[in-house]
C-alpha atoms as a PDB file:
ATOM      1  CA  UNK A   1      80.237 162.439  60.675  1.00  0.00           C
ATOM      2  CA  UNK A   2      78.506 161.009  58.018  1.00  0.00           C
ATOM      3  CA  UNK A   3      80.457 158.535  54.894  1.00  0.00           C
ATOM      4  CA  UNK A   4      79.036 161.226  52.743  1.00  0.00           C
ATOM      5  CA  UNK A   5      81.156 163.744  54.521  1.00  0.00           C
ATOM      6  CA  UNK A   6      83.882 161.788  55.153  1.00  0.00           C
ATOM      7  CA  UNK A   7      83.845 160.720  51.269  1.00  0.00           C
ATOM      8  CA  UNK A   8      83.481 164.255  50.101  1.00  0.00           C
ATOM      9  CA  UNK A   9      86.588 165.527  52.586  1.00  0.00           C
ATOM     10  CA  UNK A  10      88.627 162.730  51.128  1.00  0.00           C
ATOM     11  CA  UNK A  11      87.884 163.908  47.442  1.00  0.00           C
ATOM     12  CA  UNK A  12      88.731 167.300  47.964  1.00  0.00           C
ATOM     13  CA  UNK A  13      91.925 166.325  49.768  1.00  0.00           C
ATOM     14  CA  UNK A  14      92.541 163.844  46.439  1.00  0.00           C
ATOM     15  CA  UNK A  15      92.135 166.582  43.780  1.00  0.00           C
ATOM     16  CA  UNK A  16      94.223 168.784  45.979  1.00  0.00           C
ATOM     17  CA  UNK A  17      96.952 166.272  45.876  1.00  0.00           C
ATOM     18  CA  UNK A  18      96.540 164.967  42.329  1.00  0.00           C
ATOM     19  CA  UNK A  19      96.718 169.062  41.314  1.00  0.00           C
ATOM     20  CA  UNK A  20     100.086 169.419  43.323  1.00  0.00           C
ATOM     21  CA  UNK A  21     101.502 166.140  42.121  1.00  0.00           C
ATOM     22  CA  UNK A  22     101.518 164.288  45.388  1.00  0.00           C
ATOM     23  CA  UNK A  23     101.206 161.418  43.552  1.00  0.00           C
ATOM     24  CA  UNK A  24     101.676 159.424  47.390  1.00  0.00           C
ATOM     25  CA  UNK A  25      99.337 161.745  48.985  1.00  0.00           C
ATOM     26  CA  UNK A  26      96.633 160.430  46.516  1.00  0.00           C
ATOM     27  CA  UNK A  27      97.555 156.845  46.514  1.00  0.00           C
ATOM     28  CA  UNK A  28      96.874 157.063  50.659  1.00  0.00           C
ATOM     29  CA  UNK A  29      93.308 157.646  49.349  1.00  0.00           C
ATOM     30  CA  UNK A  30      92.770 154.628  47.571  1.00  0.00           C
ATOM     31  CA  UNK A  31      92.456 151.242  48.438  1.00  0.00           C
ATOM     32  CA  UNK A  32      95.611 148.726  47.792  1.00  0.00           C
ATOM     33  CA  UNK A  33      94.051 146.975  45.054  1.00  0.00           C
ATOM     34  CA  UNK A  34      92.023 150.263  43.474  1.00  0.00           C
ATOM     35  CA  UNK A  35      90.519 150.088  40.244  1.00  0.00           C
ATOM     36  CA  UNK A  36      91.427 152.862  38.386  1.00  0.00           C
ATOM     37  CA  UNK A  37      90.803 154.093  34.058  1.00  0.00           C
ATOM     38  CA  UNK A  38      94.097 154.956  32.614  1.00  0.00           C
ATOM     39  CA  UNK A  39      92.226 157.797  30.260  1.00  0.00           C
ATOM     40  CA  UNK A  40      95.180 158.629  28.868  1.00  0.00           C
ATOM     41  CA  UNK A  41      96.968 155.632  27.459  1.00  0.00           C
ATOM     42  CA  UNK A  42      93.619 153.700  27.245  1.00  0.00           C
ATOM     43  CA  UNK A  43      92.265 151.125  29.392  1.00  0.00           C
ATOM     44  CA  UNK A  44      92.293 150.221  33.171  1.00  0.00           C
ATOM     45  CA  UNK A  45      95.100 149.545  36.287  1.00  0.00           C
ATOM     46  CA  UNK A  46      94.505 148.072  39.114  1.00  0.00           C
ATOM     47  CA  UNK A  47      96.655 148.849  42.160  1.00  0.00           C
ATOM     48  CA  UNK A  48      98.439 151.810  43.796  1.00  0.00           C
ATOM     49  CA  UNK A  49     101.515 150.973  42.042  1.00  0.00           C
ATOM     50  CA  UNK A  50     100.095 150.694  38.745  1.00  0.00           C
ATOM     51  CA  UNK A  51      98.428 154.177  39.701  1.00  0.00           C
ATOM     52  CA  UNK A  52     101.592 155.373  40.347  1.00  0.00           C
ATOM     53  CA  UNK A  53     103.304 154.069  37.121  1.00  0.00           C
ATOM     54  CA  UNK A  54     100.187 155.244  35.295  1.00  0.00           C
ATOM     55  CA  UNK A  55     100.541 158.937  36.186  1.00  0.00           C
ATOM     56  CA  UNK A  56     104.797 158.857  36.533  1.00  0.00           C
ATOM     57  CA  UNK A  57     104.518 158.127  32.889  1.00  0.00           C
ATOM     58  CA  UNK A  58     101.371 161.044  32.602  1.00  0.00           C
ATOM     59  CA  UNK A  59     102.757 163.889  33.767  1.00  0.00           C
ATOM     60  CA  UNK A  60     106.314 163.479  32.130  1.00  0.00           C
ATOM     61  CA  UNK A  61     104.288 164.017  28.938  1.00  0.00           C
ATOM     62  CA  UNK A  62     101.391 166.469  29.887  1.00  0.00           C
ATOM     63  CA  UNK A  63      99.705 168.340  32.991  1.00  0.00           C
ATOM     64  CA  UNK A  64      96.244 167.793  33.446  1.00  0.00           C
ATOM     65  CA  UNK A  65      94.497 169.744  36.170  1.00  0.00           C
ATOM     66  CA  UNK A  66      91.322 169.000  37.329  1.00  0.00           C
ATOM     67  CA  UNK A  67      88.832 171.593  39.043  1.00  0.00           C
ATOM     68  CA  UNK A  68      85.952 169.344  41.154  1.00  0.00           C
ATOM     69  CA  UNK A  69      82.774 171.747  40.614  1.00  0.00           C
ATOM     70  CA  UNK A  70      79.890 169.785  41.818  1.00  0.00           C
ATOM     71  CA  UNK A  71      79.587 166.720  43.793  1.00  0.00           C
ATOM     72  CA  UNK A  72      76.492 164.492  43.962  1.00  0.00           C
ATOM     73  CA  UNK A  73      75.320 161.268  46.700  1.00  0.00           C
ATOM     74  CA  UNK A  74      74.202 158.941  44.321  1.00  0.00           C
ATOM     75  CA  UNK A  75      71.405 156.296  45.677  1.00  0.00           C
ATOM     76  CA  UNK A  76      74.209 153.307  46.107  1.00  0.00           C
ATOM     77  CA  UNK A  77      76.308 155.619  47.884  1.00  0.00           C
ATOM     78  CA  UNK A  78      78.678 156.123  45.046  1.00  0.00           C
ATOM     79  CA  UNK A  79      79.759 160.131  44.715  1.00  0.00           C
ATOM     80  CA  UNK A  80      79.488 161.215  41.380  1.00  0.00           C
ATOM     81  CA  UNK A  81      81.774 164.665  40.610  1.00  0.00           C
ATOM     82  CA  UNK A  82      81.722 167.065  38.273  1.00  0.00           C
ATOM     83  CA  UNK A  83      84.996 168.060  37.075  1.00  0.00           C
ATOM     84  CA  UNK A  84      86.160 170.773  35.040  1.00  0.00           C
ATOM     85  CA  UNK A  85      89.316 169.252  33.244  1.00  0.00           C
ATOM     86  CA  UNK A  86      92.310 171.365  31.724  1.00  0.00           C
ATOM     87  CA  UNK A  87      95.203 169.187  29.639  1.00  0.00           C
ATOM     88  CA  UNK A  88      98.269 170.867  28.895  1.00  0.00           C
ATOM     89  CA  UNK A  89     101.421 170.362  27.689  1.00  0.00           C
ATOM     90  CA  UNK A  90     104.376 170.869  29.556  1.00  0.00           C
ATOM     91  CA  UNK A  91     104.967 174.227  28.578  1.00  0.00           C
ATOM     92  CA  UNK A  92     101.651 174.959  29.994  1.00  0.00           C
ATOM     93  CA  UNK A  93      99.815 175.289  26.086  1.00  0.00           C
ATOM     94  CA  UNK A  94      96.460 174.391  26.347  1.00  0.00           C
ATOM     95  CA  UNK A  95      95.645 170.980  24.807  1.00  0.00           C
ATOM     96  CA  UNK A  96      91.990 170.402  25.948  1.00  0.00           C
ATOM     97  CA  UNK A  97      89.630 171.743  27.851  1.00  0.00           C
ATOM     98  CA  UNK A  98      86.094 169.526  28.829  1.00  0.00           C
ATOM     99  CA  UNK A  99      83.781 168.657  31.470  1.00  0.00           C
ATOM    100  CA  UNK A 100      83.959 165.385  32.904  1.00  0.00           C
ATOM    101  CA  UNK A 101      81.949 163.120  35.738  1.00  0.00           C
ATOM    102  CA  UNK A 102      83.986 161.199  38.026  1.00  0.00           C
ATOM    103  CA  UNK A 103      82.500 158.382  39.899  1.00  0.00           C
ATOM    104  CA  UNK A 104      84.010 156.955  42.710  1.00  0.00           C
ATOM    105  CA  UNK A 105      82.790 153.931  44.615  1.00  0.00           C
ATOM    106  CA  UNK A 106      84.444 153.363  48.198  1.00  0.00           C
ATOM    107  CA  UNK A 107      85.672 150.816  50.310  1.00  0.00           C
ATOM    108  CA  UNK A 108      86.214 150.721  54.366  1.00  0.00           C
ATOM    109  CA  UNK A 109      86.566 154.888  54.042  1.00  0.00           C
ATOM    110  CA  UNK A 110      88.825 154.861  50.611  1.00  0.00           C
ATOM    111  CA  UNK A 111      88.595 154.887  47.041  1.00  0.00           C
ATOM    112  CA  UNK A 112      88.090 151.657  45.494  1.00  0.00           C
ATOM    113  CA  UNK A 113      87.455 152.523  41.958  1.00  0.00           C
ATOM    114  CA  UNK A 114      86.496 155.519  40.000  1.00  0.00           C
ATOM    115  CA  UNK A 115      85.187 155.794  36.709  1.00  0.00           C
ATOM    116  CA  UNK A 116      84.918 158.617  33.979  1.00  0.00           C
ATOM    117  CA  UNK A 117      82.265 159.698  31.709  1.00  0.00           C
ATOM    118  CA  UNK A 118      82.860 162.804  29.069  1.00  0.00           C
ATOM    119  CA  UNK A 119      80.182 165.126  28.028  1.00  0.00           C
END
């Protein structure tokens, strides 16, 4: 298998997860010391348990769910994904609706840190 497969596998498993909010099914994906945007509140955290904290504190206030429609090898080996994003609040109104680009840069087979751009 090649990391782009492997990295691509692991992606789909982590928007699977993140969609059925297994928040610990998505931290297993990421490095210890990941390097994640806090979109929401603004910002970055660093760490699974700040990732954790980060989306406790998200999805008591709305439910996002994110819909991976293209993914792309970039030349440094970073995966660049783009994601149809739905926000809603929790009693399932739509807030927002956009297309994003995740990029995600790896380390020894997991996420290390992933950053967004908006359209």
């Amino acid at each position: 298998m090649t990391n782009q497969t492997i990295h691509l596998a692991l992606l789909q498993r982590t928007y699977d997860a993140f969609n059925a909010r297994d928040i610990e099914a998505v931290l297993e994906t990421m490095t210890p010391d990941v390097d994640w945007p806090n979109a929401w509140e603004g910002g970055r955290v660093s760490g699974r348990a700040a990732v954790r904290d980060y989306w406790t504190r998200q999805f008591a206030a709305i439910h996002p769910h994110v819909d991976p429609t293209d993914f792309t090898e970039l030349e440094d080996g970073r995966i660049q994904v783009s994601v149809r994003q739905k926000v809603m609040d929790l009693a399932g109104r739509l807030l927002d609706e956009t297309t994003v680009v995740h990029i995600y840069t790896f380390r020894h087979g997991l996420i290390d840190r992933m950053d967004i751009e908006v359209y």
